[in-house]
C-alpha atoms as a PDB file:
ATOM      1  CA  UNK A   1       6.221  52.232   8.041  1.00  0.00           C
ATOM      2  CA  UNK A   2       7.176  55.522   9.509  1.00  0.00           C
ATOM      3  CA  UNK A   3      10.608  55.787   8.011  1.00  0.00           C
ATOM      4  CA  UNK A   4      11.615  52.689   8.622  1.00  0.00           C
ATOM      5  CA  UNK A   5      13.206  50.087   5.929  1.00  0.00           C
ATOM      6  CA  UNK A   6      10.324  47.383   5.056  1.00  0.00           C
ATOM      7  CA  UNK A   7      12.632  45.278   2.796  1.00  0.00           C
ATOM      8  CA  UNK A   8      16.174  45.316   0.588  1.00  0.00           C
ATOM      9  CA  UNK A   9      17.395  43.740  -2.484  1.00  0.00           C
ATOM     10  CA  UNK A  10      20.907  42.538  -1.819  1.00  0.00           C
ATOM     11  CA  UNK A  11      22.677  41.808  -5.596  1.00  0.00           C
ATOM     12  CA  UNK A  12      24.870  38.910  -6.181  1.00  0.00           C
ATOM     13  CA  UNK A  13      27.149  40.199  -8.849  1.00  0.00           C
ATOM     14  CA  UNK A  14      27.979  43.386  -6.845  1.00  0.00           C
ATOM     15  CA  UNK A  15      28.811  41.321  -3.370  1.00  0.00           C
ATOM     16  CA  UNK A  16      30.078  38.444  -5.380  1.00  0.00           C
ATOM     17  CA  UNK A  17      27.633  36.004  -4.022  1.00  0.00           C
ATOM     18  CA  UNK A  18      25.360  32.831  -5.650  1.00  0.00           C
ATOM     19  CA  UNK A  19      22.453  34.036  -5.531  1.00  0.00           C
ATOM     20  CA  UNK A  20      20.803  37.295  -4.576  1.00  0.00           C
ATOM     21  CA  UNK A  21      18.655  37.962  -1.758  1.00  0.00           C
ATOM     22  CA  UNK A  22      15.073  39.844  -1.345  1.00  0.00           C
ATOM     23  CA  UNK A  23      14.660  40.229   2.568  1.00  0.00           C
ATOM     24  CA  UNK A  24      12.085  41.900   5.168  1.00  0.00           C
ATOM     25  CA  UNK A  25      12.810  43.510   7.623  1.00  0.00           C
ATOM     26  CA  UNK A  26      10.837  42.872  11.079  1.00  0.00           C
ATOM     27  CA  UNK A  27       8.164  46.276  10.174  1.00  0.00           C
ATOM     28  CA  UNK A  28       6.998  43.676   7.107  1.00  0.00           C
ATOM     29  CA  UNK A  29       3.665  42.260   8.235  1.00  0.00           C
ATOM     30  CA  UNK A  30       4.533  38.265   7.331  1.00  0.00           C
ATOM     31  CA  UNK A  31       4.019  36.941  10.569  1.00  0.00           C
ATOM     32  CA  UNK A  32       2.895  33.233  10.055  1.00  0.00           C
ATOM     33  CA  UNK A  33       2.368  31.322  13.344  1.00  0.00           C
ATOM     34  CA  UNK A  34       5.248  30.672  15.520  1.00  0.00           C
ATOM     35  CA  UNK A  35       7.735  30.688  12.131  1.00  0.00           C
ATOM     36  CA  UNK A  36       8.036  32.877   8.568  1.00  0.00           C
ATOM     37  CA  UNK A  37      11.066  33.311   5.919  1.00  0.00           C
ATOM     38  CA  UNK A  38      12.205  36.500   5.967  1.00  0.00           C
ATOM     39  CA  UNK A  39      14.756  36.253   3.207  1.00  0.00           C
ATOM     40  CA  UNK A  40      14.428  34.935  -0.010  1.00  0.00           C
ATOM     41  CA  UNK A  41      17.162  33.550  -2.595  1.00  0.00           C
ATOM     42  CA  UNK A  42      16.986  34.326  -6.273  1.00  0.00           C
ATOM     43  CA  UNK A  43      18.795  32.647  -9.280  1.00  0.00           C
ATOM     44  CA  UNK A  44      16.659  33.635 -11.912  1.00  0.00           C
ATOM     45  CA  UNK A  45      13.509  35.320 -12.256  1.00  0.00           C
ATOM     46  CA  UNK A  46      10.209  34.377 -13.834  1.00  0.00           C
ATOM     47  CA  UNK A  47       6.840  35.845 -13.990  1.00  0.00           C
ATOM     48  CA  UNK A  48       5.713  33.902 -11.429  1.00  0.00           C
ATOM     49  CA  UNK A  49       8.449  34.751  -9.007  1.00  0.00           C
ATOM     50  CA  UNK A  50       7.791  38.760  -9.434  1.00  0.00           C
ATOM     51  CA  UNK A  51       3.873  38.180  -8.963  1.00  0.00           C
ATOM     52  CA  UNK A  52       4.992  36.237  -5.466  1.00  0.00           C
ATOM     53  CA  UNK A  53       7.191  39.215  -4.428  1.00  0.00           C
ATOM     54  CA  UNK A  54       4.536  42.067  -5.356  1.00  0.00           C
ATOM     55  CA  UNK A  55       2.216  39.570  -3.132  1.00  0.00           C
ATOM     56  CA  UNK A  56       4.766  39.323  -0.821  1.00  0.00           C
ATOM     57  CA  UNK A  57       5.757  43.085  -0.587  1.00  0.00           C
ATOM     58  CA  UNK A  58       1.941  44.044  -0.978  1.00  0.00           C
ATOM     59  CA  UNK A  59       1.613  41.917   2.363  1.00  0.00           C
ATOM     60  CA  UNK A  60       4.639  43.420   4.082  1.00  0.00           C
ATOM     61  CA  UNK A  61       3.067  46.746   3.655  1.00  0.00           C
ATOM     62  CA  UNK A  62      -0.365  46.095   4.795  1.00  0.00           C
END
């Protein structure tokens, strides 16, 4: 990505927020037709929610 920031993690309990956030930045290659999230909210996390972020963030990066 040359340097550049592919995607964050922003934590609720240090901003004080609901939820937390995992977010791309526009380097992540997600592109889906005309319209794509680029942000994600979190409560929780299961199994199944990290092996759709390594998919996600395997994408981003390919």
């Amino acid at each position: 990505m040359n340097g550049k920031v592919l995607c964050f993690f922003q934590e609720s309990t240090k901003f004080k927020l609901r939820y937390s956030t995992l977010g791309f930045h526009d380097v992540a290659k997600l592109d889906d037709g005309t319209m794509w999230a680029t942000s994600f909210a979190i409560t929780s996390l299961s199994e199944a929610d990290e092996a759709r972020f390594v998919d996600l963030i395997t994408r981003a990066v390919s």
